[in-house]
PDB file of N, CA and C in Angstrom:
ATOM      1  N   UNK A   1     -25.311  -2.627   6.570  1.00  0.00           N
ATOM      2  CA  UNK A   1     -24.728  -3.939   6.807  1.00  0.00           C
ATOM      3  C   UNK A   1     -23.217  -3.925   6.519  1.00  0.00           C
ATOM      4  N   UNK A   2     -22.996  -2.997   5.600  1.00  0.00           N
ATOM      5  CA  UNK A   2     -21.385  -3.233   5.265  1.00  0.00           C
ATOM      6  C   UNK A   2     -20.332  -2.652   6.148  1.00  0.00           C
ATOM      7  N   UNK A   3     -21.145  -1.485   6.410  1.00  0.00           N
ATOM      8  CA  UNK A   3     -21.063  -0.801   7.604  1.00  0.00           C
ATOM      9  C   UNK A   3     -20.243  -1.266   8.835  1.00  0.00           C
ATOM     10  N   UNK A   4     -21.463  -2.362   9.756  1.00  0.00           N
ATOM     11  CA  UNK A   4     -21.299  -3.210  10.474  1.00  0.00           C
ATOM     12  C   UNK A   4     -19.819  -4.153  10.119  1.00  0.00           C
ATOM     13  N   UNK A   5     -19.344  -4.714   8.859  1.00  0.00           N
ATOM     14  CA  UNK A   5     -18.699  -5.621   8.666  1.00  0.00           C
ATOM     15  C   UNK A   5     -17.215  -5.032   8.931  1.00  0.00           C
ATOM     16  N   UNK A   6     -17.808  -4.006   8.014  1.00  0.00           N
ATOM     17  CA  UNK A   6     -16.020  -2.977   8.016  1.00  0.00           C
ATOM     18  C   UNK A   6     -15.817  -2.824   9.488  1.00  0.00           C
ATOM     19  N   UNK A   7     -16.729  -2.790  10.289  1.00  0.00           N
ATOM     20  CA  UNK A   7     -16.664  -2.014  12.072  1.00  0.00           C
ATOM     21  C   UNK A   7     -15.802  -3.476  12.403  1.00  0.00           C
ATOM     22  N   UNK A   8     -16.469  -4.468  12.369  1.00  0.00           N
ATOM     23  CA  UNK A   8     -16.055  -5.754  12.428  1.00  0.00           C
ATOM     24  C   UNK A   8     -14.570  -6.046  12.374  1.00  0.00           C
ATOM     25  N   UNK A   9     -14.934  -6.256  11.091  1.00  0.00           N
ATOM     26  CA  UNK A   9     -12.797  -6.540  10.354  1.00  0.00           C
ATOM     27  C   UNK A   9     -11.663  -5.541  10.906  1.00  0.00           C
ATOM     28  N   UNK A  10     -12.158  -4.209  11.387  1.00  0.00           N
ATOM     29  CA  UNK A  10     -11.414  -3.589  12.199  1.00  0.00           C
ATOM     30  C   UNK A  10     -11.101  -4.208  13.353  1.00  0.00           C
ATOM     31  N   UNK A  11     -12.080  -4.181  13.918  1.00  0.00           N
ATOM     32  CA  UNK A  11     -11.954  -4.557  15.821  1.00  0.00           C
ATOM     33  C   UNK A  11     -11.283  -6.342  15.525  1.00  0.00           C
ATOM     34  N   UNK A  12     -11.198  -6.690  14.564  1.00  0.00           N
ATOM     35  CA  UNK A  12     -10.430  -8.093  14.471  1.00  0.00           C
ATOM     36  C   UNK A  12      -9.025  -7.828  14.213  1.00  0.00           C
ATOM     37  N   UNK A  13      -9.019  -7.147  13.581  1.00  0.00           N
ATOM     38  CA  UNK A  13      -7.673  -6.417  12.872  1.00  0.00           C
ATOM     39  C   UNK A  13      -6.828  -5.879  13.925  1.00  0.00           C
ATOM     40  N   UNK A  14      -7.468  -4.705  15.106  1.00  0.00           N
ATOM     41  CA  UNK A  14      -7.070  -4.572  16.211  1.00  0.00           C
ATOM     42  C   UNK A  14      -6.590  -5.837  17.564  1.00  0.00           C
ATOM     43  N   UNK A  15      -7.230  -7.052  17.512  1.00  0.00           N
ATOM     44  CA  UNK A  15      -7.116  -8.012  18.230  1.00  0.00           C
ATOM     45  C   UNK A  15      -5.781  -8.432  17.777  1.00  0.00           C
ATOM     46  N   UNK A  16      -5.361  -8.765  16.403  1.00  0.00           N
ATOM     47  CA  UNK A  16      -4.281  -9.272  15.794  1.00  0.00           C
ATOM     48  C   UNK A  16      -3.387  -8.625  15.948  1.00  0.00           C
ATOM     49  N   UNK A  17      -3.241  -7.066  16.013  1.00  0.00           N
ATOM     50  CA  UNK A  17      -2.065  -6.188  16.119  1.00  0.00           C
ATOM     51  C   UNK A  17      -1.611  -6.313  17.489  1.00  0.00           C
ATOM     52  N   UNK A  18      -2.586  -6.548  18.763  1.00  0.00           N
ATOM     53  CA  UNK A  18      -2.222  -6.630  20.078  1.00  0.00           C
ATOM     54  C   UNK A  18      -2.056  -7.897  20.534  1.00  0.00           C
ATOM     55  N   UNK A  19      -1.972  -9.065  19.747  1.00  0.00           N
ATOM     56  CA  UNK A  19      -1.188 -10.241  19.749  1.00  0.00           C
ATOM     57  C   UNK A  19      -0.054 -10.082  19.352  1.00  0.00           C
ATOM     58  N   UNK A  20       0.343  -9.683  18.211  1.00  0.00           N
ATOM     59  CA  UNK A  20       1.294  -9.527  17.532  1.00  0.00           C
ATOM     60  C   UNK A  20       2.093  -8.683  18.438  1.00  0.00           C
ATOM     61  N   UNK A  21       1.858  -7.571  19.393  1.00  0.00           N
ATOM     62  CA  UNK A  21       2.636  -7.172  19.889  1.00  0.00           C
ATOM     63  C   UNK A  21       3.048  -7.960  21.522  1.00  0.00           C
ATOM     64  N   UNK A  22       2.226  -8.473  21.843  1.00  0.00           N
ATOM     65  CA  UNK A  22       2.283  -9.601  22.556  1.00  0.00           C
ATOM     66  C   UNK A  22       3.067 -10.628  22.290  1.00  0.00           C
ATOM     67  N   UNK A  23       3.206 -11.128  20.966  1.00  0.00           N
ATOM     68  CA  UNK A  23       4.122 -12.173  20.959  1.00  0.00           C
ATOM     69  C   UNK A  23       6.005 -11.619  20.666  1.00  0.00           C
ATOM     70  N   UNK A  24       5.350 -10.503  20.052  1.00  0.00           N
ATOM     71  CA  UNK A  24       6.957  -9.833  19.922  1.00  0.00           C
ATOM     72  C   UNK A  24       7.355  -9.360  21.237  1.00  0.00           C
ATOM     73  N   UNK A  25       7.013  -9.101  22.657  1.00  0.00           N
ATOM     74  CA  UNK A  25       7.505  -8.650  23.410  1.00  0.00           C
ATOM     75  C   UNK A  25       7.766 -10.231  24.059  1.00  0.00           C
ATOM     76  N   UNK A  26       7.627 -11.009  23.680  1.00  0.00           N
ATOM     77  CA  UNK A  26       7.822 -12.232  23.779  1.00  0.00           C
ATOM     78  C   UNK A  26       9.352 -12.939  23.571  1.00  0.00           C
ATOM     79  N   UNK A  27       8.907 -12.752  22.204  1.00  0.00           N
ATOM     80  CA  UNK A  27       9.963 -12.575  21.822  1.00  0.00           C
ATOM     81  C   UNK A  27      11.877 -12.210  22.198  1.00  0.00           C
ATOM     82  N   UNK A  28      11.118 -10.772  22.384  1.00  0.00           N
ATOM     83  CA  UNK A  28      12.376  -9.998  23.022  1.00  0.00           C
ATOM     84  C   UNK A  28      12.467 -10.130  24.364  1.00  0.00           C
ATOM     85  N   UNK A  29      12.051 -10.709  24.504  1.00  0.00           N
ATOM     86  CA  UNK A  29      12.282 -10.742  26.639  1.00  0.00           C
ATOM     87  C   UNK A  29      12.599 -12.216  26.279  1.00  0.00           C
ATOM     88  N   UNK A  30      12.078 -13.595  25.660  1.00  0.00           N
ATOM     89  CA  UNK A  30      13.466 -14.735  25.762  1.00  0.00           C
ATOM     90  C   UNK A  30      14.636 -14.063  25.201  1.00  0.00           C
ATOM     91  N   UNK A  31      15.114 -13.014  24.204  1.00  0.00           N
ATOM     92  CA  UNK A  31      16.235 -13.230  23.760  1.00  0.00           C
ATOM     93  C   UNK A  31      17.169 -12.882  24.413  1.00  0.00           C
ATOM     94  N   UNK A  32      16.910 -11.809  25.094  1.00  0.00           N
ATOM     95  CA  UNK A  32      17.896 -11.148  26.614  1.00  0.00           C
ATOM     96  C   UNK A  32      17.708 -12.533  28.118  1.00  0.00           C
ATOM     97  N   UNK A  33      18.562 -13.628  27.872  1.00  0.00           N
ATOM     98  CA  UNK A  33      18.563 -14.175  28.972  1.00  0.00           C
ATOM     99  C   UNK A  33      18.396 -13.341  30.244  1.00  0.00           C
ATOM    100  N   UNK A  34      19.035 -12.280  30.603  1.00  0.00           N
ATOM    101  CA  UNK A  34      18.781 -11.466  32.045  1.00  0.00           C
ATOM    102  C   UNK A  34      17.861 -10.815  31.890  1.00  0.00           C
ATOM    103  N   UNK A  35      17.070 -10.397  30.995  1.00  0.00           N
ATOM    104  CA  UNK A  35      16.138  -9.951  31.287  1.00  0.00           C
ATOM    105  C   UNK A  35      14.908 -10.795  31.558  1.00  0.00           C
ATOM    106  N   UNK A  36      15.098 -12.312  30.887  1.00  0.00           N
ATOM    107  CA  UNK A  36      14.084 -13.309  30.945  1.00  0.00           C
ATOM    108  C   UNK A  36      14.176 -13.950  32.333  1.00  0.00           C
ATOM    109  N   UNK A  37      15.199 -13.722  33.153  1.00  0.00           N
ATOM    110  CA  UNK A  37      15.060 -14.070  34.593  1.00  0.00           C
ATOM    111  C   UNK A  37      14.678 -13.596  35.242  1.00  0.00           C
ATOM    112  N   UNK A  38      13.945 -12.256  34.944  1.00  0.00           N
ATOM    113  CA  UNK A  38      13.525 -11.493  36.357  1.00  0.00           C
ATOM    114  C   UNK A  38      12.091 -12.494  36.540  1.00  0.00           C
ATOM    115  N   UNK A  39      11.413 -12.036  37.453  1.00  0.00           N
ATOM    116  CA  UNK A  39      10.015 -12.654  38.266  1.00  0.00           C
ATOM    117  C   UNK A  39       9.010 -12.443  37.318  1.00  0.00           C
ATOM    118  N   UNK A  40       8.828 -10.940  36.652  1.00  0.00           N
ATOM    119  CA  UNK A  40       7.780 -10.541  36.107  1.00  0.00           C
ATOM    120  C   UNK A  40       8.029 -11.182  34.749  1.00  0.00           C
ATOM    121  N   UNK A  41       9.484 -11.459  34.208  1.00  0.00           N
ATOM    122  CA  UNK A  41       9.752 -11.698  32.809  1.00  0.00           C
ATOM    123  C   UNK A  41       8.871 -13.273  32.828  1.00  0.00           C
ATOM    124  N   UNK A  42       9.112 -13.511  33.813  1.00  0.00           N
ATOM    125  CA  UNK A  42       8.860 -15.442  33.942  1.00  0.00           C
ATOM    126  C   UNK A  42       7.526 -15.490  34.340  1.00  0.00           C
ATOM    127  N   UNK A  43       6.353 -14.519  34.874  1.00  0.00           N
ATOM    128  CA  UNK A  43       5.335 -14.348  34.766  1.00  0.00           C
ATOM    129  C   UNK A  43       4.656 -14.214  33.698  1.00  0.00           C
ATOM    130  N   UNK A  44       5.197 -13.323  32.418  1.00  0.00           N
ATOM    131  CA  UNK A  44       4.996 -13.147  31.633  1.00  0.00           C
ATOM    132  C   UNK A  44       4.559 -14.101  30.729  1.00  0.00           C
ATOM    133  N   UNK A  45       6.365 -14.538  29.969  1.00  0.00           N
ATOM    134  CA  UNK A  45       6.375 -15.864  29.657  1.00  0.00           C
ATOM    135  C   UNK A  45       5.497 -17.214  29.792  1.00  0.00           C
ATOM    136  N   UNK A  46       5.068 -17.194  31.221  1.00  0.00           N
ATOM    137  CA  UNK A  46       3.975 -18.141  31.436  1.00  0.00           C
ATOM    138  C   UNK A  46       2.410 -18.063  30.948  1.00  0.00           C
ATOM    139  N   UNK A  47       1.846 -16.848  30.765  1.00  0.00           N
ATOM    140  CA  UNK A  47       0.837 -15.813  30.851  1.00  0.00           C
ATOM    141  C   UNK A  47       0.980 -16.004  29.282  1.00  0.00           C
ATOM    142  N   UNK A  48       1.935 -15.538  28.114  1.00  0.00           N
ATOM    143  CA  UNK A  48       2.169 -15.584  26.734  1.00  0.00           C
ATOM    144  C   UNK A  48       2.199 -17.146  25.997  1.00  0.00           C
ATOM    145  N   UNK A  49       2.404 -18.101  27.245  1.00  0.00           N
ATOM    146  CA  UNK A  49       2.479 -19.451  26.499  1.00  0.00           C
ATOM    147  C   UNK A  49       1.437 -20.151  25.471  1.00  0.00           C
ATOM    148  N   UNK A  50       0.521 -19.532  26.203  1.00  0.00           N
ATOM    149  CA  UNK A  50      -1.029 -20.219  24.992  1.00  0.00           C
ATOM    150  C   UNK A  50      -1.029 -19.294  23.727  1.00  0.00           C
ATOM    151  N   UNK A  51      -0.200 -18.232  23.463  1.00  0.00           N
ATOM    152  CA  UNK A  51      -0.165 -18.068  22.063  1.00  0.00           C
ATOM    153  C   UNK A  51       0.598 -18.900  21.256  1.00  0.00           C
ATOM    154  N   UNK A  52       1.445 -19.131  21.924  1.00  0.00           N
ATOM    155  CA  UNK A  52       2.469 -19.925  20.690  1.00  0.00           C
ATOM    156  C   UNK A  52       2.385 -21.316  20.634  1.00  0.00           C
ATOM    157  N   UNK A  53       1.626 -21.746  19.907  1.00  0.00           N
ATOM    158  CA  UNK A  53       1.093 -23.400  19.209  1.00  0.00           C
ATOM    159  C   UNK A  53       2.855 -23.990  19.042  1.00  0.00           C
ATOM    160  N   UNK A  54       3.049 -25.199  19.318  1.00  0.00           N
ATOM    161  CA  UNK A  54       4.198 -25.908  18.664  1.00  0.00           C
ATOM    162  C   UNK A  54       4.297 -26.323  17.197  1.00  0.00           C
ATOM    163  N   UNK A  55       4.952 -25.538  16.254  1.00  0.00           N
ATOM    164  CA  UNK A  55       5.039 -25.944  15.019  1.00  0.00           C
ATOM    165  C   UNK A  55       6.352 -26.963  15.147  1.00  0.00           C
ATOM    166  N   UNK A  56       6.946 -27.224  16.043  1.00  0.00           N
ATOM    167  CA  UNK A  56       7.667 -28.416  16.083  1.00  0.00           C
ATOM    168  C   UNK A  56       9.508 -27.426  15.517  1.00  0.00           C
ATOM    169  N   UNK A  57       9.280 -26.602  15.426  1.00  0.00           N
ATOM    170  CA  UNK A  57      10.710 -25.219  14.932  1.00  0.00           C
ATOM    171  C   UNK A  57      11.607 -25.432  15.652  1.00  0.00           C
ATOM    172  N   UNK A  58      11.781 -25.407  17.237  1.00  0.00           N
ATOM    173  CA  UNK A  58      12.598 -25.444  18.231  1.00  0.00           C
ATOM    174  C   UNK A  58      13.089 -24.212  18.467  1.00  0.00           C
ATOM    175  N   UNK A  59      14.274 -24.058  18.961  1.00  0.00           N
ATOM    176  CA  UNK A  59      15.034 -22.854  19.536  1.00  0.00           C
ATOM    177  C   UNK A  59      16.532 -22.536  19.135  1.00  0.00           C
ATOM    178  N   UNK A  60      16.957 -21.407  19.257  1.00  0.00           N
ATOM    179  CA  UNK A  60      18.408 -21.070  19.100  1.00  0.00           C
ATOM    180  C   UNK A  60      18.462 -20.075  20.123  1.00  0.00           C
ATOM    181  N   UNK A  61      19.811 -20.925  20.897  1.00  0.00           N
ATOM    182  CA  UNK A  61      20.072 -19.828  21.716  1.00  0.00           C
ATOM    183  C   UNK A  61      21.255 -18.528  21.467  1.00  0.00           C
ATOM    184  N   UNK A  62      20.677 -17.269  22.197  1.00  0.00           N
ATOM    185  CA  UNK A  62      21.200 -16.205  21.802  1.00  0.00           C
ATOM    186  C   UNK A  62      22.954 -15.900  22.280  1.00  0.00           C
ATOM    187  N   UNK A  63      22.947 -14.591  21.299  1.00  0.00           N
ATOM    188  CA  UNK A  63      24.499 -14.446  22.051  1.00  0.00           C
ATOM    189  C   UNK A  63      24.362 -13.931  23.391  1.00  0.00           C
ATOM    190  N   UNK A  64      22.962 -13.531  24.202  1.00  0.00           N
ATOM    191  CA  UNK A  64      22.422 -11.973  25.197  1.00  0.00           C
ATOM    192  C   UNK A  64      22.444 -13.669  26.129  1.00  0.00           C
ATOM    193  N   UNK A  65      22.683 -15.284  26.134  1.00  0.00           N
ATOM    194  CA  UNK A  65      21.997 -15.796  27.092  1.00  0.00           C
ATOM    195  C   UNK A  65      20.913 -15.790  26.928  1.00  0.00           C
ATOM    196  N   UNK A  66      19.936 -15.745  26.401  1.00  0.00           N
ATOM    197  CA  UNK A  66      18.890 -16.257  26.453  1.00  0.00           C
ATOM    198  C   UNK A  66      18.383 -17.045  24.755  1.00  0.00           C
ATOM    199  N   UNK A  67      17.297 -17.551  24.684  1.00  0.00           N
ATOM    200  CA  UNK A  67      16.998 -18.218  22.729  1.00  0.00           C
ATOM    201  C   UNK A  67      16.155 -17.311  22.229  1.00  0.00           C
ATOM    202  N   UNK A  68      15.984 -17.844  21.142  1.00  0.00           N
ATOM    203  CA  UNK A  68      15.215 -17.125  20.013  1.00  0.00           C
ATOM    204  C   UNK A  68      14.418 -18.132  19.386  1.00  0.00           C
ATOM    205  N   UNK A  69      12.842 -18.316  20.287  1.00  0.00           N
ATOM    206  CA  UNK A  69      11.989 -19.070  19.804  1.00  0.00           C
ATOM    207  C   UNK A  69      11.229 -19.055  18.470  1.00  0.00           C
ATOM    208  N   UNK A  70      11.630 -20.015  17.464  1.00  0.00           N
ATOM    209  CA  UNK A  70      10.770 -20.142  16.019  1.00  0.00           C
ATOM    210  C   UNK A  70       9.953 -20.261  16.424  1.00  0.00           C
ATOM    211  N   UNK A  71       9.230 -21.132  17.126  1.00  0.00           N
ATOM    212  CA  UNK A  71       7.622 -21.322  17.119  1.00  0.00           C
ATOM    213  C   UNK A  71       7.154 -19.995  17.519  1.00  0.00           C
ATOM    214  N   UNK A  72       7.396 -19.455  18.633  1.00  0.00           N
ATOM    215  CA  UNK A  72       6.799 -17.599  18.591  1.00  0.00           C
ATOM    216  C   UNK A  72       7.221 -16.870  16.920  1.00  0.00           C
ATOM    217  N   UNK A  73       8.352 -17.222  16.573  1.00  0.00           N
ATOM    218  CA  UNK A  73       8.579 -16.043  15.351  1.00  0.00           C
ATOM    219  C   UNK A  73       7.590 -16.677  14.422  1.00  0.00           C
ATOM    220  N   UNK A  74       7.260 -17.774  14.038  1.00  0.00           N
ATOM    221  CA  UNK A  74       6.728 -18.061  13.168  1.00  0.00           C
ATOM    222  C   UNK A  74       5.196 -17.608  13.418  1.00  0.00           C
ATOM    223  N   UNK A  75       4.623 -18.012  14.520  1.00  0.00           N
ATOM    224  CA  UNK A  75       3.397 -17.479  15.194  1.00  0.00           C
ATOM    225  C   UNK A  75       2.716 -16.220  14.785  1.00  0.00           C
ATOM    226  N   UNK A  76       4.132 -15.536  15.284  1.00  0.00           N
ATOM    227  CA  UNK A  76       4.198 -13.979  15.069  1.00  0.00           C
ATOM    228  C   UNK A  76       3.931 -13.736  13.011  1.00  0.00           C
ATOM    229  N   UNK A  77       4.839 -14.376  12.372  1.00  0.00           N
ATOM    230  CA  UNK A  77       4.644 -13.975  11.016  1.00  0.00           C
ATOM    231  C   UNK A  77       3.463 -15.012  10.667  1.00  0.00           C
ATOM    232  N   UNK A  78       2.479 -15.600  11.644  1.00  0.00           N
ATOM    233  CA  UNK A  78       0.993 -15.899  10.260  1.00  0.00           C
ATOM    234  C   UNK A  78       0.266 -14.875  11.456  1.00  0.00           C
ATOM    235  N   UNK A  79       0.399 -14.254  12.501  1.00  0.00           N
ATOM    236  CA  UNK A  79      -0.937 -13.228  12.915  1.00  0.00           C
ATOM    237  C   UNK A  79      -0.776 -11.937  11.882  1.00  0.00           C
ATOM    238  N   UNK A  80       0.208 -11.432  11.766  1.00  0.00           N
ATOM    239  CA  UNK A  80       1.085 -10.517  10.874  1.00  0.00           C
ATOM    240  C   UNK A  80       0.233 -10.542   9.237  1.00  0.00           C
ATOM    241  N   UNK A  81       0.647 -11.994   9.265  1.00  0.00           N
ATOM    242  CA  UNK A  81       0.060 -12.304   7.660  1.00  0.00           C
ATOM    243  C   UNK A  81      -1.736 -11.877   7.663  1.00  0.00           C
ATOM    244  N   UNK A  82      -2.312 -12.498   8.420  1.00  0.00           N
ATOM    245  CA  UNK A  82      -3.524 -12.491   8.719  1.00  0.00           C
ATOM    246  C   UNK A  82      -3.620 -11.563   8.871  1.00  0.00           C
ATOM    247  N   UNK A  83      -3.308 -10.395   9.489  1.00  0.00           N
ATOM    248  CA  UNK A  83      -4.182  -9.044  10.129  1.00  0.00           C
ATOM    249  C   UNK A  83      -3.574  -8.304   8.825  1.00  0.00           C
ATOM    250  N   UNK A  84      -2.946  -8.535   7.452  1.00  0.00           N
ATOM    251  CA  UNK A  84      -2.148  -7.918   6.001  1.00  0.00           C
ATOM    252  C   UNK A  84      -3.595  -8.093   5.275  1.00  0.00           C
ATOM    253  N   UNK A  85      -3.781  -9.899   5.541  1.00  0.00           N
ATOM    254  CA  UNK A  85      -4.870 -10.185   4.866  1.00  0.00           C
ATOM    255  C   UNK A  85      -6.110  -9.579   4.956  1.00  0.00           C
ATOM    256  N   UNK A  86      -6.464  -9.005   6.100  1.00  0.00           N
ATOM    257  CA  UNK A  86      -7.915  -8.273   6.405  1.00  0.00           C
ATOM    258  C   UNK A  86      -7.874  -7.512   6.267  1.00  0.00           C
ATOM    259  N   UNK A  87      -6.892  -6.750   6.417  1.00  0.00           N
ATOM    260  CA  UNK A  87      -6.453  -4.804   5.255  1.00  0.00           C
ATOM    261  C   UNK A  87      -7.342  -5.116   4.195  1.00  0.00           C
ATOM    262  N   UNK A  88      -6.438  -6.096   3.663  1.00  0.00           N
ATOM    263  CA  UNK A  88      -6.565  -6.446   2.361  1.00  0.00           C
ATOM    264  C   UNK A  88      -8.612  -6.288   1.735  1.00  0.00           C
ATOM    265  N   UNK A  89      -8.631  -7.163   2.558  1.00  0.00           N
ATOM    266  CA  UNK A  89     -10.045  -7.204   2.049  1.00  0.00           C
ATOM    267  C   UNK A  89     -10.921  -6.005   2.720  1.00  0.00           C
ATOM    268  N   UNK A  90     -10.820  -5.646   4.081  1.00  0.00           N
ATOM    269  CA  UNK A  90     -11.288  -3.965   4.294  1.00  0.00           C
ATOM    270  C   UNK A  90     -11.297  -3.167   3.594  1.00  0.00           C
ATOM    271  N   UNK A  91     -10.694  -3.121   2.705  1.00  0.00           N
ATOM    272  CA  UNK A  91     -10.529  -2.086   1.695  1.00  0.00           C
ATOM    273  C   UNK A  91     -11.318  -2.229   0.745  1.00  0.00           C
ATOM    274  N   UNK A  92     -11.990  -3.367   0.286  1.00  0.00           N
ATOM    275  CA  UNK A  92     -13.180  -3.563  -0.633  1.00  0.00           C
ATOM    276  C   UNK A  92     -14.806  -3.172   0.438  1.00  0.00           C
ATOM    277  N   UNK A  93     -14.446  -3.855   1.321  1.00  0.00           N
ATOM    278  CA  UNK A  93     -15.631  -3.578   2.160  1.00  0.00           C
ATOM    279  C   UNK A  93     -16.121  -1.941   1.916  1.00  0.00           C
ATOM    280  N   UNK A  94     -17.035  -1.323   1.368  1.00  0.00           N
ATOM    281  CA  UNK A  94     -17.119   0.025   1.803  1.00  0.00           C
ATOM    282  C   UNK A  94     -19.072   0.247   1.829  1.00  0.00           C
TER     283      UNK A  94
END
């Protein structure tokens, strides 16, 4: 059974790391305004929107032309936190 759990908290752990890299490429494609204009960038962007909940943060825009969305950074640091937290306890699991 513990077995099973540890298999578990992994494959969750894995879900969180490939958000997390999801929202950071997020990230970095608003902060390069030219790069956030291409077709695929703005596909993207659209496609990435249901990760990032409105914590109400807003934006700063960059020196590259494009912003630097808090609500993604913040997003980004509680999946971060969360997938620290399940280390955390994986490690008792044995």
């Amino acid at each position: 059974m513990r077995h099973v759990l540890r298999l578990l908290l992994t494959v969750v752990m894995d879900v969180l790391l490939l958000v997390a890299a999801l929202l950071l490429a997020r990230i970095v494609i608003g902060f390069f305004g030219h790069l956030s204009s291409a077709a695929w960038a703005v596909q993207y962007m659209d496609l990435t929107q249901p990760l990032v909940p409105s914590f109400g943060l807003g934006h700063m825009a960059s020196p590259y032309r494009g912003v630097f969305d808090f609500n993604a950074g913040a997003m980004l640091g509680a999946v971060l936190l969360a997938e620290w937290a399940l280390a955390f306890v994986r490690r008792f699991v044995r």
